[in-house]
C-alpha atoms as a PDB file:
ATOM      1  CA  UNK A   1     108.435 122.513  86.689  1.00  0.00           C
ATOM      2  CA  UNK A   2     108.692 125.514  89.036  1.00  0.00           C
ATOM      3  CA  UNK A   3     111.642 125.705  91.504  1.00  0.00           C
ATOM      4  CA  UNK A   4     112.557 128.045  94.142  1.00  0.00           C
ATOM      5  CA  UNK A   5     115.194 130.160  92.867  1.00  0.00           C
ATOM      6  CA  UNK A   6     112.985 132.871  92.569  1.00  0.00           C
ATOM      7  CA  UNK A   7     110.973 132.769  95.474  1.00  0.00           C
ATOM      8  CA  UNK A   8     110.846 136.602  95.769  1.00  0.00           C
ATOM      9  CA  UNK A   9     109.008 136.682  92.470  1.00  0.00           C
ATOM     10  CA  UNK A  10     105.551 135.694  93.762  1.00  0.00           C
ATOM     11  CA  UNK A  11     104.059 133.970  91.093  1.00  0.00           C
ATOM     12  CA  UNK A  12     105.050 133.285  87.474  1.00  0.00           C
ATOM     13  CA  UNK A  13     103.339 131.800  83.977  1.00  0.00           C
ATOM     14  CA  UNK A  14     104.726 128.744  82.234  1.00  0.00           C
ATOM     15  CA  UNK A  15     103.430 127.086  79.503  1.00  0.00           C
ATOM     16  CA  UNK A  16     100.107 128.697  80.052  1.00  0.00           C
ATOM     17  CA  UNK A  17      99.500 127.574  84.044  1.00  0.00           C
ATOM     18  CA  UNK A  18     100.039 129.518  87.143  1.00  0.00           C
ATOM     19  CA  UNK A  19     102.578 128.646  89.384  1.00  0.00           C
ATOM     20  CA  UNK A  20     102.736 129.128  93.294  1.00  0.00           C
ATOM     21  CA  UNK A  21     106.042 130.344  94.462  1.00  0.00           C
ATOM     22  CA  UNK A  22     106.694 129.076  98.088  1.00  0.00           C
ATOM     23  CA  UNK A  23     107.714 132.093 100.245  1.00  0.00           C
ATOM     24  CA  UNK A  24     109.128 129.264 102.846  1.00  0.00           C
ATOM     25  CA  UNK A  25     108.589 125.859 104.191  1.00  0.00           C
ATOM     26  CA  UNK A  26     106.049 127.930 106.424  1.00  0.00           C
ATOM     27  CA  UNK A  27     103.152 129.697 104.911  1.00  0.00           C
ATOM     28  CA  UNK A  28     100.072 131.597 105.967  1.00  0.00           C
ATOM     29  CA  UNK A  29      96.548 131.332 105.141  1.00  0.00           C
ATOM     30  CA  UNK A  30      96.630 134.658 103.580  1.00  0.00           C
ATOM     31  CA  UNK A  31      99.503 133.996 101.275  1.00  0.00           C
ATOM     32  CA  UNK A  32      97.682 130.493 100.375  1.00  0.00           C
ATOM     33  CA  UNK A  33      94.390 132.034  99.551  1.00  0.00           C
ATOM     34  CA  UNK A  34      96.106 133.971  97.236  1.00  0.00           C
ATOM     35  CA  UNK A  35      97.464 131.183  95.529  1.00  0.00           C
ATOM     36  CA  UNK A  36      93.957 128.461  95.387  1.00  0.00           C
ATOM     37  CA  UNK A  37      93.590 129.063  91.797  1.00  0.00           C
ATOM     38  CA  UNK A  38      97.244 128.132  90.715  1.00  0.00           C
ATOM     39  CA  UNK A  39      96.986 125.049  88.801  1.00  0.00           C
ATOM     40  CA  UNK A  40      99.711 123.320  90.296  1.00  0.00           C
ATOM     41  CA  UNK A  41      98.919 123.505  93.779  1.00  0.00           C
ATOM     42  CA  UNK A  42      97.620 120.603  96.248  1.00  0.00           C
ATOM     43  CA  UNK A  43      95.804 121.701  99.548  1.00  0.00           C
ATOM     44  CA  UNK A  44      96.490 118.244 101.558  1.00  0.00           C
ATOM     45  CA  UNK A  45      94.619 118.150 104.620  1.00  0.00           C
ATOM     46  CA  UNK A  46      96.088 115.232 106.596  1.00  0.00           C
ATOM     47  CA  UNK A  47      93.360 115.662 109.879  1.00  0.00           C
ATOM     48  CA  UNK A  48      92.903 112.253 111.817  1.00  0.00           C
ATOM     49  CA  UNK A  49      92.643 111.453 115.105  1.00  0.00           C
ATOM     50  CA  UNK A  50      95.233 112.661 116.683  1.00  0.00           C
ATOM     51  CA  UNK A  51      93.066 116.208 116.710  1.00  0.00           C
ATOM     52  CA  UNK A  52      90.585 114.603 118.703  1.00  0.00           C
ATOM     53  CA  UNK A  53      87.641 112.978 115.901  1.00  0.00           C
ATOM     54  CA  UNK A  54      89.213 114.624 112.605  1.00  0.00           C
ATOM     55  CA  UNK A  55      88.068 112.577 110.249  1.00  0.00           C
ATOM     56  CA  UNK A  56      87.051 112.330 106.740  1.00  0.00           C
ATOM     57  CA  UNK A  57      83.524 113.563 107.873  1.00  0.00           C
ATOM     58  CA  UNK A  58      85.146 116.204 109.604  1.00  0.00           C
ATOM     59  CA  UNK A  59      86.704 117.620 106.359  1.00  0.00           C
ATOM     60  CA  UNK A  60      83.670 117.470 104.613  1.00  0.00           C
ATOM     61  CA  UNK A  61      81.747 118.861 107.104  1.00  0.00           C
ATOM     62  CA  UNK A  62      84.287 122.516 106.428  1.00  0.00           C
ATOM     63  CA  UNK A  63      87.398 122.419 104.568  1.00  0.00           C
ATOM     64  CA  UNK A  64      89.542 125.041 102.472  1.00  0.00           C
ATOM     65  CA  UNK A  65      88.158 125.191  98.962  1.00  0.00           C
ATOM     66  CA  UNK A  66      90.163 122.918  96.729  1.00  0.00           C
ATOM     67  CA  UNK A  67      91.509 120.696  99.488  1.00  0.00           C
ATOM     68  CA  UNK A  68      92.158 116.626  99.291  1.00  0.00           C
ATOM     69  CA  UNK A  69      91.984 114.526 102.368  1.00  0.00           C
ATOM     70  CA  UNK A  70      94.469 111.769 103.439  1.00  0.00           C
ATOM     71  CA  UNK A  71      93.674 110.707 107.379  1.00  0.00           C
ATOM     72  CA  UNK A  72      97.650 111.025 108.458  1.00  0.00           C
ATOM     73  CA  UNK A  73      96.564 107.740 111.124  1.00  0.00           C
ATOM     74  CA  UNK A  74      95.015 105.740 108.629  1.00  0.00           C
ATOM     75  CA  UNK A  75      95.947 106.808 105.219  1.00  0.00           C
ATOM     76  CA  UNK A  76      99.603 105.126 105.243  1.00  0.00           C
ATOM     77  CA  UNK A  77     101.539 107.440 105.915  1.00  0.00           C
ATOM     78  CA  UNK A  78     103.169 105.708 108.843  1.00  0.00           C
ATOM     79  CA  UNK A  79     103.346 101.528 109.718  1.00  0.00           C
ATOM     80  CA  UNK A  80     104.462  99.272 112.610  1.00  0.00           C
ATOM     81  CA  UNK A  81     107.405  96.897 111.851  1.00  0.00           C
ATOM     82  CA  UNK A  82     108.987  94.487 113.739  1.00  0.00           C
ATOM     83  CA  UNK A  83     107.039  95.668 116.885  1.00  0.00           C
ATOM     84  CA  UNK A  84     107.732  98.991 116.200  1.00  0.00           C
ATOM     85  CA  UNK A  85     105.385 101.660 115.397  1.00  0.00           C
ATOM     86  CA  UNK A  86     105.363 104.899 113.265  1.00  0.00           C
ATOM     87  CA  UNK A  87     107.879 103.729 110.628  1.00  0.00           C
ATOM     88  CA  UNK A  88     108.079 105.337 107.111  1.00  0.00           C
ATOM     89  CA  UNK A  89     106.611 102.769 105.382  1.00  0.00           C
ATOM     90  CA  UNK A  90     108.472 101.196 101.725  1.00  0.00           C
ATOM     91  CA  UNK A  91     108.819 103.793  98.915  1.00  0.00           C
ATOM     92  CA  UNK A  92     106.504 101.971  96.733  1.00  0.00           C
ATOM     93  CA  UNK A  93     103.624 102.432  99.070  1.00  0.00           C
ATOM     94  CA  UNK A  94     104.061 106.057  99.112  1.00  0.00           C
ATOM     95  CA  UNK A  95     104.301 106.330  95.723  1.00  0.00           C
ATOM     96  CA  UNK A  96     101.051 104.470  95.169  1.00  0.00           C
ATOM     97  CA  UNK A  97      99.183 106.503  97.959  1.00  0.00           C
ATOM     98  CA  UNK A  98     100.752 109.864  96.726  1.00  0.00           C
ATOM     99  CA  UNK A  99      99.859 109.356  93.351  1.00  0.00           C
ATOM    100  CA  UNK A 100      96.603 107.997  94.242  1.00  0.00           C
ATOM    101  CA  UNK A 101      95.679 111.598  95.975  1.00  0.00           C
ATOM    102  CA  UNK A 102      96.109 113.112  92.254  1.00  0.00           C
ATOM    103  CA  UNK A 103      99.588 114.330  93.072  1.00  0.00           C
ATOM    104  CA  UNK A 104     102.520 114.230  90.754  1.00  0.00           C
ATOM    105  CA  UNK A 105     106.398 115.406  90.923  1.00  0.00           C
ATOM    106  CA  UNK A 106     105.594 118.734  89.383  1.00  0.00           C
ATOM    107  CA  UNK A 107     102.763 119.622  92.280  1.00  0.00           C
ATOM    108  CA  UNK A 108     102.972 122.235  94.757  1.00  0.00           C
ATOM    109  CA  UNK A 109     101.532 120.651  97.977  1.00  0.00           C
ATOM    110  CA  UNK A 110     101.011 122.545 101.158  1.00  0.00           C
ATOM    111  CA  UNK A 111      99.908 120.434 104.158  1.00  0.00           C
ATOM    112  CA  UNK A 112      97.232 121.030 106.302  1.00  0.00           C
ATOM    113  CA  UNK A 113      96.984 119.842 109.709  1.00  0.00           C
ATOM    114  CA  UNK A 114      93.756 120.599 112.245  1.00  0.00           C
ATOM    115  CA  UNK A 115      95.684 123.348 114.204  1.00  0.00           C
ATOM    116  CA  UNK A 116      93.469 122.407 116.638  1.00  0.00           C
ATOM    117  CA  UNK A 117      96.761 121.950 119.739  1.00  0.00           C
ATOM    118  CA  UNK A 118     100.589 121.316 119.425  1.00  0.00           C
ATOM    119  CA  UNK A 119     100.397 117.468 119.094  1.00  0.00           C
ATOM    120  CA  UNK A 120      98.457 117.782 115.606  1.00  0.00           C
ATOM    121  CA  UNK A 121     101.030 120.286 114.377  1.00  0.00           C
ATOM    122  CA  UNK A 122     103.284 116.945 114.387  1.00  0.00           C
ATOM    123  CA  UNK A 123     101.296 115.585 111.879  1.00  0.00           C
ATOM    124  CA  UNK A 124     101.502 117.833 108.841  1.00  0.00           C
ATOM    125  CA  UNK A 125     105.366 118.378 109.748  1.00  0.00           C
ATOM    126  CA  UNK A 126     105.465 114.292 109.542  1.00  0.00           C
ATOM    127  CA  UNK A 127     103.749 114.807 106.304  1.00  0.00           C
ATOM    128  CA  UNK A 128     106.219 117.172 104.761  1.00  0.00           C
ATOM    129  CA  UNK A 129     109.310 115.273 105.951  1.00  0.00           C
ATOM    130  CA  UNK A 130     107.727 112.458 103.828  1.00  0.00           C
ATOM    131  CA  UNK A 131     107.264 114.427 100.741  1.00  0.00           C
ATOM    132  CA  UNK A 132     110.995 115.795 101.059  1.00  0.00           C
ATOM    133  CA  UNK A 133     112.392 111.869 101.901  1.00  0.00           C
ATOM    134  CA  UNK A 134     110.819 111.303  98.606  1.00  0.00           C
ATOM    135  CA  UNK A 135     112.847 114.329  97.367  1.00  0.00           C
ATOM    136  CA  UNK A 136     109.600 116.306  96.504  1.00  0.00           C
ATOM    137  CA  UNK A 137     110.901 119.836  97.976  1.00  0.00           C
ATOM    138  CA  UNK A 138     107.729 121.691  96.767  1.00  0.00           C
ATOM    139  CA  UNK A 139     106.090 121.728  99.600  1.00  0.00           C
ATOM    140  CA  UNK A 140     105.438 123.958 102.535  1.00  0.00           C
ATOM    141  CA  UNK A 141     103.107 123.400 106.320  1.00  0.00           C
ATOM    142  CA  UNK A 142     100.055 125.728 106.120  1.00  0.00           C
ATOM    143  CA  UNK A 143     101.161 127.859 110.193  1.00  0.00           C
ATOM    144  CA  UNK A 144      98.184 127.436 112.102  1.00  0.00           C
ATOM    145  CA  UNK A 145      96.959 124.665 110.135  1.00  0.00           C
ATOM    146  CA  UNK A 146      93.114 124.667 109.493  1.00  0.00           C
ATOM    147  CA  UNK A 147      91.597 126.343 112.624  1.00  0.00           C
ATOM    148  CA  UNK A 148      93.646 129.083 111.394  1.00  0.00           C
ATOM    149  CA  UNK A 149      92.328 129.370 108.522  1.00  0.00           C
ATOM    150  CA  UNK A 150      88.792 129.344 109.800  1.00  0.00           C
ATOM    151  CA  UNK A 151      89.621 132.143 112.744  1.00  0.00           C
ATOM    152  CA  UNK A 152      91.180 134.387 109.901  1.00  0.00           C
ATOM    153  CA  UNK A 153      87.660 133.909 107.952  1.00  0.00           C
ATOM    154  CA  UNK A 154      89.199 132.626 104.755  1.00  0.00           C
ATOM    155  CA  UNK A 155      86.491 130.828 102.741  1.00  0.00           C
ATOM    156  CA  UNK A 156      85.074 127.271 103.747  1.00  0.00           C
ATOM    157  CA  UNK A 157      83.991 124.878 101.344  1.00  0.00           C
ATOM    158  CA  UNK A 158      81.676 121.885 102.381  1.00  0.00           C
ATOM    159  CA  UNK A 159      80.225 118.742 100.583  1.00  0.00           C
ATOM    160  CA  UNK A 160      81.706 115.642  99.413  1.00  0.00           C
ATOM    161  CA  UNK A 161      84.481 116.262  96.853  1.00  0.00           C
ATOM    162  CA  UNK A 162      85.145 114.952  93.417  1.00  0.00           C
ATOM    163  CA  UNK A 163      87.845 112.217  93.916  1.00  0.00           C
ATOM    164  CA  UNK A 164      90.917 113.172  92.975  1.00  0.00           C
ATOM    165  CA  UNK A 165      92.358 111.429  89.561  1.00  0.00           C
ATOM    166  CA  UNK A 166      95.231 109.066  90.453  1.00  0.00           C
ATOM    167  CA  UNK A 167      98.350 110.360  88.379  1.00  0.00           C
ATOM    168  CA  UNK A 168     102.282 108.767  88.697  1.00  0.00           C
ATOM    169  CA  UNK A 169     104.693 109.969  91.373  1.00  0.00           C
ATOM    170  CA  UNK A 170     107.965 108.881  91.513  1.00  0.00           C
ATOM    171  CA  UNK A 171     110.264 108.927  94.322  1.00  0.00           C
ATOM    172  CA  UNK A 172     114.036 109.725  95.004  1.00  0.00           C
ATOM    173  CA  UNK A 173     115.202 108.671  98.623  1.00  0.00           C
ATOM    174  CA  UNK A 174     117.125 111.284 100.325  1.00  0.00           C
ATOM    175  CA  UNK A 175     119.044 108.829 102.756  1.00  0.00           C
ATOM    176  CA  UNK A 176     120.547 112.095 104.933  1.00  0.00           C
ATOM    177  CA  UNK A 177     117.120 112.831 106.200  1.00  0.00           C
ATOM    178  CA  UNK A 178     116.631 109.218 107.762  1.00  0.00           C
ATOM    179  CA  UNK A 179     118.815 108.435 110.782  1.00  0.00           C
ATOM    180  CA  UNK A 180     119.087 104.565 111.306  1.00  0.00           C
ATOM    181  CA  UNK A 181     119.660 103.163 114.974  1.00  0.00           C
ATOM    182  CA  UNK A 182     123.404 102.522 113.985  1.00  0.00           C
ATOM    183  CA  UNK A 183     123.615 106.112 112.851  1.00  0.00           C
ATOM    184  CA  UNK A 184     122.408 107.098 115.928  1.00  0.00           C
ATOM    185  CA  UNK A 185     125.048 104.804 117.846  1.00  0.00           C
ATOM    186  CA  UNK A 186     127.318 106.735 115.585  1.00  0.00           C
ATOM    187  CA  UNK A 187     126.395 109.755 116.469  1.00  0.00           C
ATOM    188  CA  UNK A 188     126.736 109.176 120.363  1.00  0.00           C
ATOM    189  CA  UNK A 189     130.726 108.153 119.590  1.00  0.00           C
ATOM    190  CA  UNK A 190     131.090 111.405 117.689  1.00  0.00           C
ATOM    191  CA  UNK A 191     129.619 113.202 120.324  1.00  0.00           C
ATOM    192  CA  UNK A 192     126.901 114.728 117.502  1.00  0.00           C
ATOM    193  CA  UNK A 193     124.213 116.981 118.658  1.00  0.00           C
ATOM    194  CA  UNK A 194     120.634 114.293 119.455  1.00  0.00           C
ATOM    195  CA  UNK A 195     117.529 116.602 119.946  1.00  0.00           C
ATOM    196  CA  UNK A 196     114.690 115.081 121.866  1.00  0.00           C
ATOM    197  CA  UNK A 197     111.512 116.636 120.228  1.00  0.00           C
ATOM    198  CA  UNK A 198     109.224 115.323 123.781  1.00  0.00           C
ATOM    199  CA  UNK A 199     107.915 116.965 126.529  1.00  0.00           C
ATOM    200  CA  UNK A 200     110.188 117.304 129.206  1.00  0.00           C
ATOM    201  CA  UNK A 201     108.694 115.246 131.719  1.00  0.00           C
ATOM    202  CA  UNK A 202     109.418 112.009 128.971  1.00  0.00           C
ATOM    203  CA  UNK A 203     113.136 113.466 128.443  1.00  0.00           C
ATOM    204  CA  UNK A 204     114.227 113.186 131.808  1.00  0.00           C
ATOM    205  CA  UNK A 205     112.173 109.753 132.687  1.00  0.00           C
ATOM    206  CA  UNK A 206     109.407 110.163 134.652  1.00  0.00           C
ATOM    207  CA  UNK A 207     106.959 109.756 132.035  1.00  0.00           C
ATOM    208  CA  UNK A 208     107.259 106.487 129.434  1.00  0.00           C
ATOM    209  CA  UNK A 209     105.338 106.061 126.423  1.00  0.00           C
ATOM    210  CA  UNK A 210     104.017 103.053 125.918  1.00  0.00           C
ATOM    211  CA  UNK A 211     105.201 102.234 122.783  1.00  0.00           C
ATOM    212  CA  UNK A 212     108.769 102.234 124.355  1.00  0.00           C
ATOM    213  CA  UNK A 213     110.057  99.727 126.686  1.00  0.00           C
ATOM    214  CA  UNK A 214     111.360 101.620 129.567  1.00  0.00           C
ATOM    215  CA  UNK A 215     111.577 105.773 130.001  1.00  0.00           C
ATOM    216  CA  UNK A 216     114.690 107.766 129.460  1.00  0.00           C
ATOM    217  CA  UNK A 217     116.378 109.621 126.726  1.00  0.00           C
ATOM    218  CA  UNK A 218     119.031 108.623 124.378  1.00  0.00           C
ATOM    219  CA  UNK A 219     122.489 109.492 126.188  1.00  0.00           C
ATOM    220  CA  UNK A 220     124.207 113.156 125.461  1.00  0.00           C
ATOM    221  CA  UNK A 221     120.619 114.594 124.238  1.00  0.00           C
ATOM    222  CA  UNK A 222     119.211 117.699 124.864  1.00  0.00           C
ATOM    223  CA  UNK A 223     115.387 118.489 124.933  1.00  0.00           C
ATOM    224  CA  UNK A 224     113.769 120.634 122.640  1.00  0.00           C
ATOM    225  CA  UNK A 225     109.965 120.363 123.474  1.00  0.00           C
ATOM    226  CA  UNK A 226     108.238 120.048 120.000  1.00  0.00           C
ATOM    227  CA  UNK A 227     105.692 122.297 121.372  1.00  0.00           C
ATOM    228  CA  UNK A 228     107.796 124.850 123.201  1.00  0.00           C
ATOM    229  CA  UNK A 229     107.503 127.114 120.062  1.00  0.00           C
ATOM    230  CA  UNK A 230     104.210 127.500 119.484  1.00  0.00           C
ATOM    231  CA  UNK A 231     101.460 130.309 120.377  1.00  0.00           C
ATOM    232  CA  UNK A 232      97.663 129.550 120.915  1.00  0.00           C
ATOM    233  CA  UNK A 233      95.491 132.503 118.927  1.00  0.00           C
ATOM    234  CA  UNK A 234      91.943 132.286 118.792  1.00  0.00           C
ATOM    235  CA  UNK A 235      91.606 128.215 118.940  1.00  0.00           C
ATOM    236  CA  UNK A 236      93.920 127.560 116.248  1.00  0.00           C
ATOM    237  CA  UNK A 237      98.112 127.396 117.415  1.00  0.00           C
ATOM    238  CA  UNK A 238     101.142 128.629 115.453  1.00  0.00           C
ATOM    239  CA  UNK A 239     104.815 128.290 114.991  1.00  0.00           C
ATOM    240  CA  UNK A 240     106.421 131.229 116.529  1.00  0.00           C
ATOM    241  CA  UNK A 241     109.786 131.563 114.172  1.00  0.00           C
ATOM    242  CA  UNK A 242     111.084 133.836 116.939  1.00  0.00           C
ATOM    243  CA  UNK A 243     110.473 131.976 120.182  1.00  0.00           C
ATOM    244  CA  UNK A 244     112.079 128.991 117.940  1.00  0.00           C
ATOM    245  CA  UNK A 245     114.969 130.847 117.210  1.00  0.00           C
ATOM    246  CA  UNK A 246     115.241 131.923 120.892  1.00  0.00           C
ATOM    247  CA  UNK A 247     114.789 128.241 122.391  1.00  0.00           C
ATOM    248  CA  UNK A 248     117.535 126.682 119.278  1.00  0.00           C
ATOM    249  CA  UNK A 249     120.074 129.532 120.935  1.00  0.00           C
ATOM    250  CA  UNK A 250     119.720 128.692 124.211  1.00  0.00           C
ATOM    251  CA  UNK A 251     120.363 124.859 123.260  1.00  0.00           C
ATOM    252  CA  UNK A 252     123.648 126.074 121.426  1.00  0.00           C
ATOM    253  CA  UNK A 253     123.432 123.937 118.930  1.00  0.00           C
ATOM    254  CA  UNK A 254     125.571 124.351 115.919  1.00  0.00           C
ATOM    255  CA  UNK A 255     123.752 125.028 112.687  1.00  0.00           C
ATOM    256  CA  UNK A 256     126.531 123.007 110.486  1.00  0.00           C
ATOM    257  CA  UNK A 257     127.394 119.954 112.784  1.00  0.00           C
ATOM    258  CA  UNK A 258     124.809 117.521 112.288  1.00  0.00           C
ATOM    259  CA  UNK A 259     122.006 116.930 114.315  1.00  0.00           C
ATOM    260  CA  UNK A 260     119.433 114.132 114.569  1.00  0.00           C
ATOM    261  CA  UNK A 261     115.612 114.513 115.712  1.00  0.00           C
ATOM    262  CA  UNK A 262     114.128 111.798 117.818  1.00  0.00           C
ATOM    263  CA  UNK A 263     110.444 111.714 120.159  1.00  0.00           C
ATOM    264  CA  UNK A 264     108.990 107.932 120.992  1.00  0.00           C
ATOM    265  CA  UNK A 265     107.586 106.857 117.709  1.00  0.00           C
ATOM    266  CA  UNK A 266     108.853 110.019 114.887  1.00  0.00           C
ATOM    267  CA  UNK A 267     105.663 111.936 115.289  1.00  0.00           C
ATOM    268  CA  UNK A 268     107.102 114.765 117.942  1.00  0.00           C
ATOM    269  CA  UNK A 269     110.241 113.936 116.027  1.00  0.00           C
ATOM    270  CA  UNK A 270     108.794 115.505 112.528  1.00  0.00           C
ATOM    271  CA  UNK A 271     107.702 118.673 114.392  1.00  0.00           C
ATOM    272  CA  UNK A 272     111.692 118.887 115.905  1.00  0.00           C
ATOM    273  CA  UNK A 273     112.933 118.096 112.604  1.00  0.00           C
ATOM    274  CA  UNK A 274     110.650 120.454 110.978  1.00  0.00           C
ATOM    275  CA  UNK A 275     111.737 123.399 113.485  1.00  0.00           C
ATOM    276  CA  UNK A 276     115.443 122.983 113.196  1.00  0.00           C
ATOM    277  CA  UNK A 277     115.962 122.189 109.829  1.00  0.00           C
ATOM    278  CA  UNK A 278     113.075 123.851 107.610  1.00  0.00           C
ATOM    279  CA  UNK A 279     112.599 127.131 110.038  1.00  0.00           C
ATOM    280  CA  UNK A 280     115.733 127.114 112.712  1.00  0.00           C
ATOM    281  CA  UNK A 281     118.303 126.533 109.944  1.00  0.00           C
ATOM    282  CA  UNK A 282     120.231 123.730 110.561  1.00  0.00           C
ATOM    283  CA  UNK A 283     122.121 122.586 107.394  1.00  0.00           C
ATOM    284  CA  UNK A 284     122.509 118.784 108.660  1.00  0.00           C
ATOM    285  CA  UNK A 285     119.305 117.633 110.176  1.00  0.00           C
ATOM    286  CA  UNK A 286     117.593 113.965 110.159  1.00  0.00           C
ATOM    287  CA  UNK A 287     114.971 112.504 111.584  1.00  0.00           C
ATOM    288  CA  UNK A 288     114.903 108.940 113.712  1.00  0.00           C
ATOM    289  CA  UNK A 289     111.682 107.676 112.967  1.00  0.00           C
ATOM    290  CA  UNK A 290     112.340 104.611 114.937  1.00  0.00           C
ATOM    291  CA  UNK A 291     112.949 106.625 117.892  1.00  0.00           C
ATOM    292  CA  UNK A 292     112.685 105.404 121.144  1.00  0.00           C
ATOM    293  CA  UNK A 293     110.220 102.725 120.582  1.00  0.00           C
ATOM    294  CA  UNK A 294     113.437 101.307 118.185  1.00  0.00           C
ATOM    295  CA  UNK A 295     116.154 102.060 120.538  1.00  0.00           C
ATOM    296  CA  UNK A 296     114.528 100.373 123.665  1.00  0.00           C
ATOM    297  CA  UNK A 297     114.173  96.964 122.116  1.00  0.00           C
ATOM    298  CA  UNK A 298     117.840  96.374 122.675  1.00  0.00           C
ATOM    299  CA  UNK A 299     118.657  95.566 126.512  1.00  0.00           C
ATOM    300  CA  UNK A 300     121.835  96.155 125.876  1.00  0.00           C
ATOM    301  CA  UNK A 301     121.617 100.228 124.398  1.00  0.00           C
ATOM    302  CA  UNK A 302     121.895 102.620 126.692  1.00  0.00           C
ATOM    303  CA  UNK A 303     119.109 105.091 128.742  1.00  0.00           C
ATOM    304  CA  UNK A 304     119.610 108.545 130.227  1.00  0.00           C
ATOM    305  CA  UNK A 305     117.446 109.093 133.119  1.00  0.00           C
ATOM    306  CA  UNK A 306     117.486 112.278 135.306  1.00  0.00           C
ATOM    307  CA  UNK A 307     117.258 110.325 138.677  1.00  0.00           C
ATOM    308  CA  UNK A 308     119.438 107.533 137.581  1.00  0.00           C
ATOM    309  CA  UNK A 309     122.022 108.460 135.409  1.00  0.00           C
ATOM    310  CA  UNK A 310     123.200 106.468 132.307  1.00  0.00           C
ATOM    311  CA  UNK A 311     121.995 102.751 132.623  1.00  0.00           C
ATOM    312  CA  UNK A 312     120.891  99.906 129.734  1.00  0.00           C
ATOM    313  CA  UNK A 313     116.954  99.613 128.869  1.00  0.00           C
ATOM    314  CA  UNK A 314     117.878  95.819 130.573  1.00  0.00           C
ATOM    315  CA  UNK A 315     118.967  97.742 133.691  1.00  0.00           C
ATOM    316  CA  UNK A 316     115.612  99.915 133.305  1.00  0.00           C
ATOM    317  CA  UNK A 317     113.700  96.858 133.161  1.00  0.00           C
ATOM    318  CA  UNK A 318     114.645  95.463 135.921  1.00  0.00           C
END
């Protein structure tokens, strides 16, 4: 098995396959065109519809030569517990879907997301954040995600696809990448940084999302817009690295004080994550995937709202 210690390398030969060397959590379609014929490598396009009708018919219809197809809405990657939705779902599951998609622990997968607006970017960062809470670090977020690909004029492949052939892949929960509602209450005693990955208008109130029971923000947060980063060029959008870097500065956030991600159901939350941690740097980054669709089911935890101050979701309700 391959590992990054050499990233600088580019590729490498062991035991008679070709391995991809990821250049960064972040790659472009013209480093990963370069790299289709490495044996280890899984193109996982996760469109669904979240990028407005991607579907399995979609893929087929024009996809990146090589790719597998797991709808990110559909597939499993996400359930609804206890009346809350978006939830990483039990690691068996994901083990039996991963492996199922012909993927084992010694794959390369880069993720593949429609590119298609900022919302879908969310999905191939949610993606990723799985692989590495599984403690699969190979993998990487293809920038632009597959509308890039096609306005770059990479080569399309169309057709139905063999099937992959289900292999075994075996997980190893990485606990620090999973904040927990009483983490979170922690983390509001400590005074630790909370980043709210939403659009503004939802961070200061006056815009609830229905899978939460009353607006607001988690107390002490600041807002980091999880599409305040990216660039639209020629139909397909991108992660700016720079403007990232700019918007993390003017946050001052620390980059060794831990930091948790949050959005309404740990979609937005994935892209946050995905920008602080895997691009911006942070060393101590984890994802709520509960979010606030989790925190407002207790009357009794508390809301920021920009109008009202600090008041309980009970209060909000009323």
């Amino acid at each position: 098995m391959w590992t990054r210690l050499l990233i600088a390398a580019g590729t490498l030969a062991m035991a008679g396959h070709a391995h991809a060397q990821l250049p960064s959590p972040l790659v472009d379609a013209e480093w990963l065109s370069d790299q289709l014929d490495n044996d280890d490598l899984v193109v996982l396009d996760v469109r669904s519809s979240i990028d407005n009708g991607g579907d399995r018919a979609s893929f087929e219809e024009a996809r990146i030569p090589g790719s597998r197809y797991s709808n990110y809405t559909d597939a499993g990657w996400r359930e609804s517990r206890d009346g809350v939705a978006g939830l990483m779902p039990d690691i068996e599951a994901l083990e039996t879907l991963i492996g199922e998609l012909g993927i084992d622990n010694d794959d390369t997968v880069v993720v593949v997301s429609a590119g298609t607006g900022a919302t879908d970017f969310g999905s191939a960062a949610r993606v990723y954040w799985t692989f590495k809470a599984l403690g699969h670090d190979e993998v990487a977020v293809l920038n632009g995600g597959f509308a890039g690909w096609q306005a770059q004029n990479f080569e399309v492949a169309s057709g139905t696809p063999d099937a992959p052939e289900a292999t075994t892949f075996e997980a190893s929960l990485q606990e620090a990448l999973l904040a927990t509602t009483e983490e979170v209450e922690a983390a509001i005693e400590a005074g630790e940084a909370l980043v709210d990955a939403r659009p503004e208008d939802f961070y200061t109130g006056k815009t609830q999302s229905p899978a939460a029971r009353a607006p607001g923000t988690i107390p002490g947060a600041v807002n980091l817009p999880h599409h305040a980063a990216l660039i639209e060029r020629d139909g397909a959008y991108y992660l700016d690295p720079e403007r990232l870097m700019a918007n993390i500065e003017a946050l001052g956030l620390d980059p060794e004080a831990p930091t948790v991600a949050f959005c309404n159901t740990g979609h937005w939350a994935a892209s946050g994550w995905f920008q602080l941690s895997e691009v911006g740097g942070l060393e101590q980054v984890a994802m709520y995937d509960g979010s606030m669709a989790e925190w407002t089911q207790d009357d009794a935890r508390p809301l920021q709202l920009a109008e009202r101050g600090t008041i309980t979701v009970g209060e909000a309700l009323d």
